[in-house]
N, C-alpha and C. Protein backbone atom coordinates (compact mmCIF):
# COMPACT_ATOMS: atom_id res chain seq x y z
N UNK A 1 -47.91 8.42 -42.81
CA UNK A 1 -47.96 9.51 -41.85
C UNK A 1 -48.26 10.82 -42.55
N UNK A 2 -47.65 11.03 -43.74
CA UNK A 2 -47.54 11.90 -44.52
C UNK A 2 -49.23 12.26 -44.66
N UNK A 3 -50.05 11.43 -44.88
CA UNK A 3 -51.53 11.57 -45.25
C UNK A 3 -52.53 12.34 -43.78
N UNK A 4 -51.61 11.39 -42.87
CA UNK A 4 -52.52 11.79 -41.69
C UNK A 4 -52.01 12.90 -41.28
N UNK A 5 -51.12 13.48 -41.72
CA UNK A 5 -50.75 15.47 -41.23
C UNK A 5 -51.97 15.94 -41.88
N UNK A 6 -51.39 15.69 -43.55
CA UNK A 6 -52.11 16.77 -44.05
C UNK A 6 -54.28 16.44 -43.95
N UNK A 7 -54.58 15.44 -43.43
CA UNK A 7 -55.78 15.05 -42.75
C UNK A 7 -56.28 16.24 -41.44
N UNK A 8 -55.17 16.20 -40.88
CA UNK A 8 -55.28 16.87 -39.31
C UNK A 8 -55.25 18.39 -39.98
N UNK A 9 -54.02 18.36 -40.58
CA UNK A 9 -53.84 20.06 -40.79
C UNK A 9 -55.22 20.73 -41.65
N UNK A 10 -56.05 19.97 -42.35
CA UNK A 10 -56.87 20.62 -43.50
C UNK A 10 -58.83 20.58 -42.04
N UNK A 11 -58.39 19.35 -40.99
CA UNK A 11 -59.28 19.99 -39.94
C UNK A 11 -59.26 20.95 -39.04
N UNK A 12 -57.34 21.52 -38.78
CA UNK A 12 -57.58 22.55 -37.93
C UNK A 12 -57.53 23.65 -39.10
N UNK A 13 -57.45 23.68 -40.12
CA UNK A 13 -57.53 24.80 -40.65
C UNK A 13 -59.07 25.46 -40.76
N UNK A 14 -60.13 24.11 -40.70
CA UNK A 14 -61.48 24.31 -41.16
C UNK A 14 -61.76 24.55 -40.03
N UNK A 15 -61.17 24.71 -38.18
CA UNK A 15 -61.77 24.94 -36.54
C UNK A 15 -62.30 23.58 -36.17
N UNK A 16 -62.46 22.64 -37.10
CA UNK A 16 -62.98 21.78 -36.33
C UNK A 16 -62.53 20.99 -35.19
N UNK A 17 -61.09 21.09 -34.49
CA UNK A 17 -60.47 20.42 -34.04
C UNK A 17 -59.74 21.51 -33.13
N UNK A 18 -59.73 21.07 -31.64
CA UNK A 18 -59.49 21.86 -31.01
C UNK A 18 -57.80 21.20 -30.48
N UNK A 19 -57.48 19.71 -30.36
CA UNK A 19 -56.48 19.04 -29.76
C UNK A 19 -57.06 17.52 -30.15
N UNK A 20 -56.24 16.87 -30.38
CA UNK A 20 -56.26 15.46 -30.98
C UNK A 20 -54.49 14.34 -30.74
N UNK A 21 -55.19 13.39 -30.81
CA UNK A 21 -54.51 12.19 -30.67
C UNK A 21 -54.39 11.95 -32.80
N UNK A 22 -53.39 11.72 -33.15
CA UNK A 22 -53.14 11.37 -34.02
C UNK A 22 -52.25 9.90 -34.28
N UNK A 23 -52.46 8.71 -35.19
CA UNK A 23 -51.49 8.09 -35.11
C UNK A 23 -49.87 8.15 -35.84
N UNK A 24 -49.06 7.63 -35.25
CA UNK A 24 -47.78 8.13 -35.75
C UNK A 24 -47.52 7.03 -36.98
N UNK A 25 -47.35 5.75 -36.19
CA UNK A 25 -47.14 4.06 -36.70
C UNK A 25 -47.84 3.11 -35.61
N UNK A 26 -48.15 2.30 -36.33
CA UNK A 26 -48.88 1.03 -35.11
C UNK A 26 -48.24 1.09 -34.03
N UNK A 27 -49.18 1.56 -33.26
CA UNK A 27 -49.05 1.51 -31.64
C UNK A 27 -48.66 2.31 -31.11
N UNK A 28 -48.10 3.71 -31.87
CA UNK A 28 -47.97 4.58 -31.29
C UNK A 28 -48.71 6.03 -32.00
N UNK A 29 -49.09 6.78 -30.86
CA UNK A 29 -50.01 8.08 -31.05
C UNK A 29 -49.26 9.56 -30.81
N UNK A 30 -49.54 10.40 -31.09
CA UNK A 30 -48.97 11.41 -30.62
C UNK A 30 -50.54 12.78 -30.80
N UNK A 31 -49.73 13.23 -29.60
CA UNK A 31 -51.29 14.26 -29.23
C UNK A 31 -50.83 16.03 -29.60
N UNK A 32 -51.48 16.19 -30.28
CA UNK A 32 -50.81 17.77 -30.58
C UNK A 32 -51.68 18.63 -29.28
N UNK A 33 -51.05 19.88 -29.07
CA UNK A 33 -51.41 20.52 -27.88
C UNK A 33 -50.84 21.91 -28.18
N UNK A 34 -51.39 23.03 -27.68
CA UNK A 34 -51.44 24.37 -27.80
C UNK A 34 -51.33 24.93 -29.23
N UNK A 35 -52.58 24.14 -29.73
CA UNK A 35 -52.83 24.45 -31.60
C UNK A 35 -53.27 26.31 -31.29
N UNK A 36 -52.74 26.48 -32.20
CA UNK A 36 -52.92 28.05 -32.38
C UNK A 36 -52.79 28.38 -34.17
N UNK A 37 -54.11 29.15 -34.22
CA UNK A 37 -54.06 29.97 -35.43
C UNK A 37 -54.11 31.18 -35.86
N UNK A 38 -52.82 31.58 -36.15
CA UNK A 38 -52.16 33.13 -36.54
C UNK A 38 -52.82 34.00 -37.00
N UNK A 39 -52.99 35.20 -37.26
CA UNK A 39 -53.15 36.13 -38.07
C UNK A 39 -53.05 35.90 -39.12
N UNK A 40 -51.99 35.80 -39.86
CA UNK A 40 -51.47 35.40 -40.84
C UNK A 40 -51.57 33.79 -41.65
N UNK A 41 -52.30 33.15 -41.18
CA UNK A 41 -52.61 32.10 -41.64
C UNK A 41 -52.03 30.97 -41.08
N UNK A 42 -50.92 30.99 -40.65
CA UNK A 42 -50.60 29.96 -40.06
C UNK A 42 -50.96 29.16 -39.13
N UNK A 43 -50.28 28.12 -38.46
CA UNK A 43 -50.80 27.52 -37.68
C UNK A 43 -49.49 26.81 -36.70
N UNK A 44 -49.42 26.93 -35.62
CA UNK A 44 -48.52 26.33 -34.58
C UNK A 44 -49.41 25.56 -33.49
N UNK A 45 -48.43 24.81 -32.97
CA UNK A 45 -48.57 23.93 -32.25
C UNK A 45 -47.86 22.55 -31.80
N UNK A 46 -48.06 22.16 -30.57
CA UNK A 46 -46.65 21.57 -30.06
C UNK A 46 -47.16 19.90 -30.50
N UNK A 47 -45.91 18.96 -30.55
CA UNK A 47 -46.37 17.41 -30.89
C UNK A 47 -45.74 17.03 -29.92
N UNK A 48 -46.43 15.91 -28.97
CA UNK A 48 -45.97 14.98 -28.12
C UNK A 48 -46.12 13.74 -28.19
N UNK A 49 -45.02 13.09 -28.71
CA UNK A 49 -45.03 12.05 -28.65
C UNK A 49 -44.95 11.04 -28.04
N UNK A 50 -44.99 11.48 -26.48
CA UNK A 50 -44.72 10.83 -25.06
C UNK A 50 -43.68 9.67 -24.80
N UNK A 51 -44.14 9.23 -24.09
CA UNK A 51 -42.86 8.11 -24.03
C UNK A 51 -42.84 6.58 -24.65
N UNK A 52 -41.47 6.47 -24.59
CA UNK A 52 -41.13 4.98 -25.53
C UNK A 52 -42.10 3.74 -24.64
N UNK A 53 -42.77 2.87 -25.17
CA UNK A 53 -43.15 1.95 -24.84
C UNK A 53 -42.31 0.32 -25.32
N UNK A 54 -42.22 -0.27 -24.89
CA UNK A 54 -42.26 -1.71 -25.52
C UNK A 54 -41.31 -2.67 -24.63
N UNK A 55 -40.68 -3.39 -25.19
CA UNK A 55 -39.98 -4.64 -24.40
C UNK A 55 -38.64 -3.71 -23.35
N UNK A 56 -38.99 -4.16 -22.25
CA UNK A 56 -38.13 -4.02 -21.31
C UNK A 56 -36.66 -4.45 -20.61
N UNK A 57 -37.06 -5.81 -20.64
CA UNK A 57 -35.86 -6.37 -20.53
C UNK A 57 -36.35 -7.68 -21.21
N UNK A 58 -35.17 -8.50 -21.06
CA UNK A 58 -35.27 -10.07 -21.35
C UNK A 58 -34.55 -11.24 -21.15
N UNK A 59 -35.69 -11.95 -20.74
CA UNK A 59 -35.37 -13.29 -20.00
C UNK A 59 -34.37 -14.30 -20.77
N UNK A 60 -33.51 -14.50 -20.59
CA UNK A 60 -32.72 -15.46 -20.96
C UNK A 60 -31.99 -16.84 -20.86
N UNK A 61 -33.21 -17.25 -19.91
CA UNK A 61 -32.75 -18.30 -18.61
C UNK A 61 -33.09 -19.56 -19.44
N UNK A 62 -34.16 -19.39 -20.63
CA UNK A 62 -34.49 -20.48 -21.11
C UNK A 62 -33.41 -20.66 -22.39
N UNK A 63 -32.28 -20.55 -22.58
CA UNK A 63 -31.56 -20.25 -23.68
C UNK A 63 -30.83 -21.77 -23.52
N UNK A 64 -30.47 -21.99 -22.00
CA UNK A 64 -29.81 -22.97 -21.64
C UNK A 64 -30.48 -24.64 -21.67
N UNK A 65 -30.93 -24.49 -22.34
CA UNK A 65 -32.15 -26.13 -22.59
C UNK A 65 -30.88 -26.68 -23.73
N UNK A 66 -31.32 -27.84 -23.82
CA UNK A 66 -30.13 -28.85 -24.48
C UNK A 66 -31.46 -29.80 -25.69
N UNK A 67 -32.00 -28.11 -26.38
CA UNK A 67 -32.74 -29.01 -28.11
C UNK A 67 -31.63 -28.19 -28.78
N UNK A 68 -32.33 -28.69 -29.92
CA UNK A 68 -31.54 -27.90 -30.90
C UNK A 68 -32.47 -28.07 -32.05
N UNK A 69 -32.21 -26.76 -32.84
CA UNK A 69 -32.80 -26.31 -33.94
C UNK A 69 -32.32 -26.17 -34.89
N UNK A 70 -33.27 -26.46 -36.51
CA UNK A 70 -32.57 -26.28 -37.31
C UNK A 70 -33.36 -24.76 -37.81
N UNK A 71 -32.27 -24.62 -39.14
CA UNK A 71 -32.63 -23.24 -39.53
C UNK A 71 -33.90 -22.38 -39.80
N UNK A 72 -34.54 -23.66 -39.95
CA UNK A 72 -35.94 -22.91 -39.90
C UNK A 72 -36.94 -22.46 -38.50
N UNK A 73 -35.75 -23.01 -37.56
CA UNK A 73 -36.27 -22.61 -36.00
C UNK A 73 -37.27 -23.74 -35.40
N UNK A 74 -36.98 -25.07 -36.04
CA UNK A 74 -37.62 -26.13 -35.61
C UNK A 74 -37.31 -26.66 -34.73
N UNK A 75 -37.75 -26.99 -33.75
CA UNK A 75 -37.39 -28.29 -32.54
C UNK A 75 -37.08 -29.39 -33.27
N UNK A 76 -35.69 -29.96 -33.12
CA UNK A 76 -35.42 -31.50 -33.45
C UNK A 76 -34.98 -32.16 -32.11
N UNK A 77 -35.94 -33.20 -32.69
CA UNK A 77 -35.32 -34.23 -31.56
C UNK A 77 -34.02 -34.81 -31.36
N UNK A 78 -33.64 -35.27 -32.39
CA UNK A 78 -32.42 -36.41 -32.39
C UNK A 78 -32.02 -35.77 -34.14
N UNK A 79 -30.67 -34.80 -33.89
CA UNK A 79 -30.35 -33.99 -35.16
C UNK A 79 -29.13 -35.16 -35.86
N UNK A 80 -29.48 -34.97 -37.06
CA UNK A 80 -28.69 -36.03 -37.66
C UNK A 80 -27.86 -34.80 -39.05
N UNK A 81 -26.87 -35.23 -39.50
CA UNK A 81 -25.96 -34.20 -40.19
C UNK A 81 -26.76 -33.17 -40.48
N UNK A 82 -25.96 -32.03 -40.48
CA UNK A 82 -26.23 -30.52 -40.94
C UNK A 82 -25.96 -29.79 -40.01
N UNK A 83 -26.18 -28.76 -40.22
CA UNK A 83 -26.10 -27.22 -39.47
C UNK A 83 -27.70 -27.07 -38.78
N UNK A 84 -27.26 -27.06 -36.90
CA UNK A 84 -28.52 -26.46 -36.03
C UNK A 84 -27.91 -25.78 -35.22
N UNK A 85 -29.10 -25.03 -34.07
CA UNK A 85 -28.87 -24.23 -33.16
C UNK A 85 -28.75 -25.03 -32.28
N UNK A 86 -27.70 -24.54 -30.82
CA UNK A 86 -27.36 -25.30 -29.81
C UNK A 86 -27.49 -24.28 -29.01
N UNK A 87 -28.03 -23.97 -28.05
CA UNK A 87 -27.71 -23.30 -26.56
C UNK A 87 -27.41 -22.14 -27.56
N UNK A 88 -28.02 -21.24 -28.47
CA UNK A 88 -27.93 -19.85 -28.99
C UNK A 88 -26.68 -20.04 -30.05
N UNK A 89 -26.32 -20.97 -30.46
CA UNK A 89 -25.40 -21.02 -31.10
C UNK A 89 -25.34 -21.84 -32.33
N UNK A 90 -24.65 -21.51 -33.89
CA UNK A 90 -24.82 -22.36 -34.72
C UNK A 90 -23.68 -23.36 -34.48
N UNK A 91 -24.06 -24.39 -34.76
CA UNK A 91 -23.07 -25.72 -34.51
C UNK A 91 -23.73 -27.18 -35.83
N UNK A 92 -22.37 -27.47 -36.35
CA UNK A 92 -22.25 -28.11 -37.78
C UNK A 92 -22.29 -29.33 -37.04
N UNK A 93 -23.03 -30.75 -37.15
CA UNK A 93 -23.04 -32.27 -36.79
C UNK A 93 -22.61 -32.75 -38.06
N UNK A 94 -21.73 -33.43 -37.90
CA UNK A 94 -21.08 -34.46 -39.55
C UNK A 94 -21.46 -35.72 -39.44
């Protein structure tokens, strides 16, 4: 991120850039808005990073199935000794 400021900042310093979409991290952007350049050299302007995107809620209905997994998150059929997952849960077969 660090690279892409000073990217943006060294184009509005040169005018070329009036308002821009910048990226923050994968998948998300942020748009600077009311760029202004001072008298004095500086430079202001507001960052919006708009709103949160991503997973909403989640379904949990399929949790209740009767496989079971071992640790590497495998489907077993017919688990024979060790440690797997049961219905979200670790559970030891001897």
């Amino acid at each position: 991120m660090k690279s892409t400021m000073l990217l943006l900042m060294a184009a509005l310093l040169m005018g070329t850039m009036a308002a821009s979409a910048i990226p923050v991290r994968p998948g998300q952007w942020a748009t600077l808005k009311n760029i202004k350049k001072n008298t004095d050299g500086s430079i202001e302007f507001d960052l919006d990073l708009g709103s949160a995107t991503g997973i909403t809620s989640i379904d949990n209905s399929l949790l209740t199935t009767d496989d079971y997994y071992d640790l590497q998150g495998r489907r077993i059929s017919q688990p024979t000794h060790g440690i797997y997952i049961h219905n979200g849960k670790k559970v030891v077969i001897q």
